[in-house]
PDB file of N, CA and C in Angstrom:
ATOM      1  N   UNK A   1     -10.085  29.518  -3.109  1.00  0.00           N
ATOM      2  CA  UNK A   1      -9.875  28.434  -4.052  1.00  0.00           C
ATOM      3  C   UNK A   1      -9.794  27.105  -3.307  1.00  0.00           C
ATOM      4  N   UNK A   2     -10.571  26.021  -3.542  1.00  0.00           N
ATOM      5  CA  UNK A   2     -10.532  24.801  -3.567  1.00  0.00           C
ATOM      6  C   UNK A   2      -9.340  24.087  -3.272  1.00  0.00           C
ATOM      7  N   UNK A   3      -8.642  23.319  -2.526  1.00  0.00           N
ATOM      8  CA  UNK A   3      -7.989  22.471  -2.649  1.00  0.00           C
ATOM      9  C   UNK A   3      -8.381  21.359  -2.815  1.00  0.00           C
ATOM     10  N   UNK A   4      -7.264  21.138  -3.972  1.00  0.00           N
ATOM     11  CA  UNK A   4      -7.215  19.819  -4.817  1.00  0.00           C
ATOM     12  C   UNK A   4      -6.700  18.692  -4.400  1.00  0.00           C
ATOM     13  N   UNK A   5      -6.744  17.245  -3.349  1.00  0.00           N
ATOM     14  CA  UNK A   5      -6.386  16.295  -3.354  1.00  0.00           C
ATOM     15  C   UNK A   5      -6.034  15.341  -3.823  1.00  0.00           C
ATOM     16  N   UNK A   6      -4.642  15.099  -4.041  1.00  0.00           N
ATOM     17  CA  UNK A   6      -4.221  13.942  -4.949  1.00  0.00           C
ATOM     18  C   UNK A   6      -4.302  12.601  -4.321  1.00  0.00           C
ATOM     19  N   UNK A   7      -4.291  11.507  -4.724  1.00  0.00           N
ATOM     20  CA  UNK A   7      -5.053  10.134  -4.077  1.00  0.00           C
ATOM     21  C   UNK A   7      -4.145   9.194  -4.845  1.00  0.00           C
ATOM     22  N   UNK A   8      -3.494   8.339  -4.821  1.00  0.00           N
ATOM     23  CA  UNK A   8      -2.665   7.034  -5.066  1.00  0.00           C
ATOM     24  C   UNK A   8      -3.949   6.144  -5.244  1.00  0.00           C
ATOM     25  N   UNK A   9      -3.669   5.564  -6.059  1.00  0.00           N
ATOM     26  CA  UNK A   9      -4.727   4.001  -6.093  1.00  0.00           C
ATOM     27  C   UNK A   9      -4.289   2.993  -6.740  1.00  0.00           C
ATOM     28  N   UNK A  10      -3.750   2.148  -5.739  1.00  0.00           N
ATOM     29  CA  UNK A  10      -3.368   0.751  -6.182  1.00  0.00           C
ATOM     30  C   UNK A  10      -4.116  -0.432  -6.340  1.00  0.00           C
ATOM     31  N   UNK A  11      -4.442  -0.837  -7.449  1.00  0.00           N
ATOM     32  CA  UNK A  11      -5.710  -1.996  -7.398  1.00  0.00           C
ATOM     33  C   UNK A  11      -5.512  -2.992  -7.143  1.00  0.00           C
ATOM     34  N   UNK A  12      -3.957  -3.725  -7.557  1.00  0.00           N
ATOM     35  CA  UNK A  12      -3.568  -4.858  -7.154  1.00  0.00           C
ATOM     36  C   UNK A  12      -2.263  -4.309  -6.402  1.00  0.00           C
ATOM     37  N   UNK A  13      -2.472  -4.233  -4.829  1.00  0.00           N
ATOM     38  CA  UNK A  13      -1.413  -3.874  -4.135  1.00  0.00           C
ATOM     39  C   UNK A  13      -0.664  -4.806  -3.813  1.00  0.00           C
ATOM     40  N   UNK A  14      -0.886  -6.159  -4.010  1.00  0.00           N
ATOM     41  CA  UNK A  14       0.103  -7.283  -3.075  1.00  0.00           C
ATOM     42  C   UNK A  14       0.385  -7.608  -1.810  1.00  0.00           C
ATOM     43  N   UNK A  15       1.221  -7.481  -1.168  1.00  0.00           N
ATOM     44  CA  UNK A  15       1.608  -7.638  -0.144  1.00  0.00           C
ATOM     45  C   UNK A  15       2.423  -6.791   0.442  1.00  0.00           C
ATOM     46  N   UNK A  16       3.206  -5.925  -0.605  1.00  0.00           N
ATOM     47  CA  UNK A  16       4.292  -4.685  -0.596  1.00  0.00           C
ATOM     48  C   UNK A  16       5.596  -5.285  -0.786  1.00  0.00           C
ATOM     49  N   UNK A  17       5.887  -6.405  -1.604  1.00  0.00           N
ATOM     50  CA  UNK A  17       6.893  -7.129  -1.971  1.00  0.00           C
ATOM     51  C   UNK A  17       6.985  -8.239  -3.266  1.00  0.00           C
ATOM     52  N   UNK A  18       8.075  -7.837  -3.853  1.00  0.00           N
ATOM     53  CA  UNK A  18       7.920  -8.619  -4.980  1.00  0.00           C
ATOM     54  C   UNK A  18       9.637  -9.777  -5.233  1.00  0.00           C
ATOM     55  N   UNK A  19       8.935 -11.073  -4.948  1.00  0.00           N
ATOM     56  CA  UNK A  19      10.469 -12.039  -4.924  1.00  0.00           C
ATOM     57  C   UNK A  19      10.417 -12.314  -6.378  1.00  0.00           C
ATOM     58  N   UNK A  20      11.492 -12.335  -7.028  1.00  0.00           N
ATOM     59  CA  UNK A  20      12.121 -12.315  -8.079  1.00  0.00           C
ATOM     60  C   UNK A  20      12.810 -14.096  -8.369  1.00  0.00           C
ATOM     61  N   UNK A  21      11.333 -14.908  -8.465  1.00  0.00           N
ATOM     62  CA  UNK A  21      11.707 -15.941  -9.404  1.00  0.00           C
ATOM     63  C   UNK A  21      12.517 -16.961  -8.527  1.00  0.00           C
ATOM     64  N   UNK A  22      13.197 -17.809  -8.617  1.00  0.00           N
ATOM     65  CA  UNK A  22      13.993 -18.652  -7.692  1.00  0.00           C
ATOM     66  C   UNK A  22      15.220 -17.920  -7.087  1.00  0.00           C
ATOM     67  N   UNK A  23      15.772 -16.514  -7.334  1.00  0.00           N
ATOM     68  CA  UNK A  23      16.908 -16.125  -6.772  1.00  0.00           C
ATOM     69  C   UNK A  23      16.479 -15.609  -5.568  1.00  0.00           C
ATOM     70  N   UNK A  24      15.644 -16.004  -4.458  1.00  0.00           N
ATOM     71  CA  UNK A  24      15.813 -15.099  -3.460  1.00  0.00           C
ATOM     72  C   UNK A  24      16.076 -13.298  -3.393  1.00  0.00           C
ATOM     73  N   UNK A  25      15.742 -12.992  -4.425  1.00  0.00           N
ATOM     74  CA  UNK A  25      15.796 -11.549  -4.619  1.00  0.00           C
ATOM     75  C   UNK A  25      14.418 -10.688  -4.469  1.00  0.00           C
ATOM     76  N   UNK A  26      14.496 -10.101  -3.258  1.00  0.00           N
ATOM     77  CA  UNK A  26      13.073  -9.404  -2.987  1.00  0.00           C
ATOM     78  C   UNK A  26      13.268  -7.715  -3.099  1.00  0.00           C
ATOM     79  N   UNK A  27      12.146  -7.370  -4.184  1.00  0.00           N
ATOM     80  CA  UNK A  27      12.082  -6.004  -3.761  1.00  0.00           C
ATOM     81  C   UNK A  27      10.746  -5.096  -3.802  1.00  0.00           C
ATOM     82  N   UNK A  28      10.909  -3.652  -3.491  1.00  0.00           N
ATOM     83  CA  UNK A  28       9.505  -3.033  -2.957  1.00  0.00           C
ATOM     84  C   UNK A  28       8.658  -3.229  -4.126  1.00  0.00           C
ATOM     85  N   UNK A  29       7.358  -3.813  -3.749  1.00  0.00           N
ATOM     86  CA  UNK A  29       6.453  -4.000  -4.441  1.00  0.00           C
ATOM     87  C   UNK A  29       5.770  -2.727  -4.928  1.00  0.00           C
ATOM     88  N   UNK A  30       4.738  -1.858  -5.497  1.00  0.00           N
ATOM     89  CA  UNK A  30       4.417  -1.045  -6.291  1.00  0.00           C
ATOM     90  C   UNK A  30       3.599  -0.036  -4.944  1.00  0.00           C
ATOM     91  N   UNK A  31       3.192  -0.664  -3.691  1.00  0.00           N
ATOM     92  CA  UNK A  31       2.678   0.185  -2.912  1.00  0.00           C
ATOM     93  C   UNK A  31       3.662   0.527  -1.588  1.00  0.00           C
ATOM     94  N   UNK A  32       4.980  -0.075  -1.772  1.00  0.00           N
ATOM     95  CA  UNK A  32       5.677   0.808  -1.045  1.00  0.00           C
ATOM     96  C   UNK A  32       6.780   1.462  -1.705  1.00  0.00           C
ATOM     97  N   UNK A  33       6.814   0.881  -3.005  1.00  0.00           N
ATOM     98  CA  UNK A  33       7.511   2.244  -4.216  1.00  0.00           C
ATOM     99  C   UNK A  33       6.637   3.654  -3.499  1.00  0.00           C
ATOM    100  N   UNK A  34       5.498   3.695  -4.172  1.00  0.00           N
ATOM    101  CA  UNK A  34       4.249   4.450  -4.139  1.00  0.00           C
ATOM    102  C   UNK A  34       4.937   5.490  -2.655  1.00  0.00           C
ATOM    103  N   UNK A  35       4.471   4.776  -1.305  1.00  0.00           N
ATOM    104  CA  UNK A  35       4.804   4.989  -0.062  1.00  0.00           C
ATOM    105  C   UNK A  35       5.934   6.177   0.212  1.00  0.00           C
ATOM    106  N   UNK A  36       6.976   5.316  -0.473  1.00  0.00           N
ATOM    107  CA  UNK A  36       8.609   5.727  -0.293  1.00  0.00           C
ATOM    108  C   UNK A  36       8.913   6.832  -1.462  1.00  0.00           C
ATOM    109  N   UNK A  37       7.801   6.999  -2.351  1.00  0.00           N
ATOM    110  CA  UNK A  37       8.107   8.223  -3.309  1.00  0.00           C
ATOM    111  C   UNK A  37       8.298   9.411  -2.737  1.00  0.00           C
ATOM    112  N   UNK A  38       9.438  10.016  -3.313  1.00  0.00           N
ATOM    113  CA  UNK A  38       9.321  11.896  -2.766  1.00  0.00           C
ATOM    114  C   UNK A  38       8.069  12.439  -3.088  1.00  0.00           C
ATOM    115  N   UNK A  39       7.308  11.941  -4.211  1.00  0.00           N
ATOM    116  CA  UNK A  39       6.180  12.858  -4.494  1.00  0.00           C
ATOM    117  C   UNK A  39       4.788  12.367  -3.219  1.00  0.00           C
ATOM    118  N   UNK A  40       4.621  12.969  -2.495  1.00  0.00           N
ATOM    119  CA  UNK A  40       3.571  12.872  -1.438  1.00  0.00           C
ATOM    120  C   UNK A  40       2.332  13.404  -1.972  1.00  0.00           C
ATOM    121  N   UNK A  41       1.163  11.940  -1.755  1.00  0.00           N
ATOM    122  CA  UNK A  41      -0.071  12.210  -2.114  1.00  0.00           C
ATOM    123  C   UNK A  41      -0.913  12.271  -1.049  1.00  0.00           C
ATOM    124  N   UNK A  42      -1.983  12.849  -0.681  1.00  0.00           N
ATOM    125  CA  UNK A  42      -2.674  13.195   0.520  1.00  0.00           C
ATOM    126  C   UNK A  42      -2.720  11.728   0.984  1.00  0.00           C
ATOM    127  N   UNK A  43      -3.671  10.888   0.043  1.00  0.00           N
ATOM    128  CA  UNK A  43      -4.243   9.862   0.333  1.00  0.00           C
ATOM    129  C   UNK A  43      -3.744   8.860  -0.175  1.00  0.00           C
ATOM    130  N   UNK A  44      -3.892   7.378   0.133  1.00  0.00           N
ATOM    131  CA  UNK A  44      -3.112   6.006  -0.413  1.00  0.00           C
ATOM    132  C   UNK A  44      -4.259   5.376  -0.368  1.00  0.00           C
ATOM    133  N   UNK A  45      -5.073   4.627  -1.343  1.00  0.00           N
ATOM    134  CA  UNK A  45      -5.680   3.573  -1.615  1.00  0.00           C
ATOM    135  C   UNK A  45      -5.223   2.037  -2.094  1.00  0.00           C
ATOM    136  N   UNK A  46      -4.942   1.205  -1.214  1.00  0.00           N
ATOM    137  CA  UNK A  46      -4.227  -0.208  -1.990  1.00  0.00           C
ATOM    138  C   UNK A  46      -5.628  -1.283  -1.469  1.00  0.00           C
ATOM    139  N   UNK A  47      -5.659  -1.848  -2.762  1.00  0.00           N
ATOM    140  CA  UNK A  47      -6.866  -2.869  -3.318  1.00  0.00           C
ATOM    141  C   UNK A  47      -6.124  -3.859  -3.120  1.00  0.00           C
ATOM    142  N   UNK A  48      -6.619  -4.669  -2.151  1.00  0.00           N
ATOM    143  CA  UNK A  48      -5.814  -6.488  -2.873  1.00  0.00           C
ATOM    144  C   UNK A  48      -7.018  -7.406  -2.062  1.00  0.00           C
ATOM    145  N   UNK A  49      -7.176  -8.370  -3.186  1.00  0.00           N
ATOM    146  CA  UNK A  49      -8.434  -9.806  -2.726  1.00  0.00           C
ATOM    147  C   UNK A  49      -8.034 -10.463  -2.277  1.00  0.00           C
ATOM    148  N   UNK A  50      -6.582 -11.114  -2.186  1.00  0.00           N
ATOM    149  CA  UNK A  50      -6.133 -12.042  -1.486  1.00  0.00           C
ATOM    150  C   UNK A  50      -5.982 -11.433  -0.089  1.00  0.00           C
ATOM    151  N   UNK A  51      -6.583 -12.111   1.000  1.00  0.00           N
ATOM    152  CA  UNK A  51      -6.410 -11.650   2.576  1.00  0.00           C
ATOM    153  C   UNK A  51      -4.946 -12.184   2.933  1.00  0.00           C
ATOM    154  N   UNK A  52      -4.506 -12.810   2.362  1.00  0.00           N
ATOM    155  CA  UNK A  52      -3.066 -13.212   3.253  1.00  0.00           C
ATOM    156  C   UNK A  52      -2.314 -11.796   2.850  1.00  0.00           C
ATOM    157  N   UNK A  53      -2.307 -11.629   1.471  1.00  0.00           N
ATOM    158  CA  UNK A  53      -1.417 -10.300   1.207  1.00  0.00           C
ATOM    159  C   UNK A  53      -1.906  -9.370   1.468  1.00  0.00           C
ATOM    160  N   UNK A  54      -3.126  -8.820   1.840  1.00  0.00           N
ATOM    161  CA  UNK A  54      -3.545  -7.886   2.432  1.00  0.00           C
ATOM    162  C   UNK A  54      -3.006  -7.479   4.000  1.00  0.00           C
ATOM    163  N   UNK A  55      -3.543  -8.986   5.170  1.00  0.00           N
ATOM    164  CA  UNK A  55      -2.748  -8.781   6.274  1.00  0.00           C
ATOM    165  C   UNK A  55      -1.033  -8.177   6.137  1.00  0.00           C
ATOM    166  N   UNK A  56      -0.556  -9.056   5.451  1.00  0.00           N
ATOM    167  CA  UNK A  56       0.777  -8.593   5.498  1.00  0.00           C
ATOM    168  C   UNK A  56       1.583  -7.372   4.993  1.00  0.00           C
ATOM    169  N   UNK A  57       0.463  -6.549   3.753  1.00  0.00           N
ATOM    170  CA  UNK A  57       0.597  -5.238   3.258  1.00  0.00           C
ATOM    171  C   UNK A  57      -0.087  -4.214   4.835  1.00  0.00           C
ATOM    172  N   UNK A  58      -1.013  -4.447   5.464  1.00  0.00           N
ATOM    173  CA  UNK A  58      -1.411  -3.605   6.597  1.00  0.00           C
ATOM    174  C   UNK A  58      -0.884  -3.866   7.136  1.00  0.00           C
ATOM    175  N   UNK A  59      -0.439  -4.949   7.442  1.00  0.00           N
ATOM    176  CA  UNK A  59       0.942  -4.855   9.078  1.00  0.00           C
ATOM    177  C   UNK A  59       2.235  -4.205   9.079  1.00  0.00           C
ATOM    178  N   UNK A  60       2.893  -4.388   7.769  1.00  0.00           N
ATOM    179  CA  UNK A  60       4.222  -3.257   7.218  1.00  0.00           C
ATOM    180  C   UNK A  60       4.005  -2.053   7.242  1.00  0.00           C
ATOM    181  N   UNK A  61       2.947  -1.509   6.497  1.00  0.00           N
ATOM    182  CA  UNK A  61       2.952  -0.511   5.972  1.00  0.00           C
ATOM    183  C   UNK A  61       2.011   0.515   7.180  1.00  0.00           C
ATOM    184  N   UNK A  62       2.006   0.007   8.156  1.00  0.00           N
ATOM    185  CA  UNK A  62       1.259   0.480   9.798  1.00  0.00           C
ATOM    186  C   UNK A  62       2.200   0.848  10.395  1.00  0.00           C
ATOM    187  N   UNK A  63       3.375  -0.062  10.176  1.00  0.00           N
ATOM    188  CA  UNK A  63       3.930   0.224  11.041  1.00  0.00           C
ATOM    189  C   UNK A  63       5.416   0.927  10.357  1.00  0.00           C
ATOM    190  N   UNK A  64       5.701   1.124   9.118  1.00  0.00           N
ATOM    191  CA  UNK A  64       6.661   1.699   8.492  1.00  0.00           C
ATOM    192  C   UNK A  64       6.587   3.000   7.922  1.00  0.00           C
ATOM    193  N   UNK A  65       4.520   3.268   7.702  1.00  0.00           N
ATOM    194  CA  UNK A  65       4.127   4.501   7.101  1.00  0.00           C
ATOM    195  C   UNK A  65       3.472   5.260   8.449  1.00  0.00           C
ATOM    196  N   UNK A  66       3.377   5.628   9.454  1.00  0.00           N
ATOM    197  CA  UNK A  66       2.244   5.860  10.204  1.00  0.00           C
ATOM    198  C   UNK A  66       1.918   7.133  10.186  1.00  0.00           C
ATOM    199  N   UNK A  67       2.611   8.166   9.247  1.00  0.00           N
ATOM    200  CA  UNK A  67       2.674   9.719   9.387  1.00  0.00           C
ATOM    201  C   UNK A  67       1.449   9.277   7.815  1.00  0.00           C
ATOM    202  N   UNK A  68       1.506   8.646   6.917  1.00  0.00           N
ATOM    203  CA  UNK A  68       0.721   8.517   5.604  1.00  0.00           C
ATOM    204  C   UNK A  68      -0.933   8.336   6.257  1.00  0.00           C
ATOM    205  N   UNK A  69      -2.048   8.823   5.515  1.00  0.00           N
ATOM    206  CA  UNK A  69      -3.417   8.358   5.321  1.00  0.00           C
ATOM    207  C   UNK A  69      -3.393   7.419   4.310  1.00  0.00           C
ATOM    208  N   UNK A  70      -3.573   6.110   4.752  1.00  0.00           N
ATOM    209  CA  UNK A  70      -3.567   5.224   3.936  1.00  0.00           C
ATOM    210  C   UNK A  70      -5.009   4.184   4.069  1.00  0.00           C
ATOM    211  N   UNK A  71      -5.578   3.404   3.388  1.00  0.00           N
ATOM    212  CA  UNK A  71      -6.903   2.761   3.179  1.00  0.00           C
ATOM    213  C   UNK A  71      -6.600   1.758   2.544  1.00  0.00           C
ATOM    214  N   UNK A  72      -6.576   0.347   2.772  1.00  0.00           N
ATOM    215  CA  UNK A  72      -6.758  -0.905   2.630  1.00  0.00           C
ATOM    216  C   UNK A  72      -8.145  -1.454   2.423  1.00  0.00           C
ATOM    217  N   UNK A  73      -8.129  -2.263   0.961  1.00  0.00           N
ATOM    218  CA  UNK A  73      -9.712  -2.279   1.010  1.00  0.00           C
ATOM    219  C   UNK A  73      -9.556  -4.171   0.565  1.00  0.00           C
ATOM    220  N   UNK A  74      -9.795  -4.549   1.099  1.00  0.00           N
ATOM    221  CA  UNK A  74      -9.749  -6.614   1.187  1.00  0.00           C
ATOM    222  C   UNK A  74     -11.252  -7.592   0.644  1.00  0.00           C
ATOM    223  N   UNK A  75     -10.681  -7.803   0.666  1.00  0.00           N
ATOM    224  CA  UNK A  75     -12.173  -8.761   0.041  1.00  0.00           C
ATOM    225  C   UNK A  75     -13.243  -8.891   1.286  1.00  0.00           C
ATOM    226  N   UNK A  76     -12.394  -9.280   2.763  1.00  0.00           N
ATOM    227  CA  UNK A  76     -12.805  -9.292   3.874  1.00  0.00           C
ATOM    228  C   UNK A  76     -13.807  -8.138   4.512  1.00  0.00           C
ATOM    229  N   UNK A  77     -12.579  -7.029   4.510  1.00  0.00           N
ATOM    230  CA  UNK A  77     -12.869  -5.857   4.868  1.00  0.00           C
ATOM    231  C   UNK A  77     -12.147  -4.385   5.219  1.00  0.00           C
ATOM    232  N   UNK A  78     -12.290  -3.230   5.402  1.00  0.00           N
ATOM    233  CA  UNK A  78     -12.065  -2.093   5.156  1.00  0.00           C
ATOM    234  C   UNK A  78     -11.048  -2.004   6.178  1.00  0.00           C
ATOM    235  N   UNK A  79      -9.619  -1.566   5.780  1.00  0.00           N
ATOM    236  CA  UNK A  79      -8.672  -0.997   7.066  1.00  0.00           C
ATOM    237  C   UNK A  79      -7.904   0.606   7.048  1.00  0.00           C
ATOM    238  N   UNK A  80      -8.554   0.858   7.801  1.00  0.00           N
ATOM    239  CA  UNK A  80      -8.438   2.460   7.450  1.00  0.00           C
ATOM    240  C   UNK A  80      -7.127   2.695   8.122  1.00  0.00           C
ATOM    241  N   UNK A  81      -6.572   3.202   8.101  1.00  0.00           N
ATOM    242  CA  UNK A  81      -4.770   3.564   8.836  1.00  0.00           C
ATOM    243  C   UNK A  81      -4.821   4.989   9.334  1.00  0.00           C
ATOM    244  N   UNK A  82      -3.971   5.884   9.867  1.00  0.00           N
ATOM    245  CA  UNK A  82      -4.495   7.247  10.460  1.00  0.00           C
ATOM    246  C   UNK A  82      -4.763   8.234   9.162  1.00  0.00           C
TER     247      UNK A  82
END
């Protein structure tokens, strides 16, 4: 029998942080919810067009996820993670 791979896909991933309005209140944005879930998916796909939040979603999440297969896809270009 086949194994079945489950795959995360975030289309608008952000940056992996979400500040909350003028209070200085920051919290995990939807692809390191995703990340930090007990439920483990083989694969992580996060989409984002803006390159500033892209750099800064691949530099966290490189270095906070590195056991995850994760794929960054930028307007720029493709960042594959292990």
């Amino acid at each position: 029998m086949a194994h079945l791979q489950t795959i995360y896909i975030d289309a608008f991933a952000g940056n992996g942080k979400i500040e909350l309005g003028d209070s200085n209140i920051e919290i995990e944005g939807s692809a390191r919810l995703a990340l930090n879930n007990s439920r483990d998916f083989d694969k992580y796909i996060f989409i984002e067009k803006n390159k500033t939040y892209a750099k800064e979603l691949a530099t966290t999440v490189c270095s906070d996820f590195p056991q995850k297969k994760i794929r960054l896809l930028s307007k720029t270009k493709i960042v594959t993670m292990p």
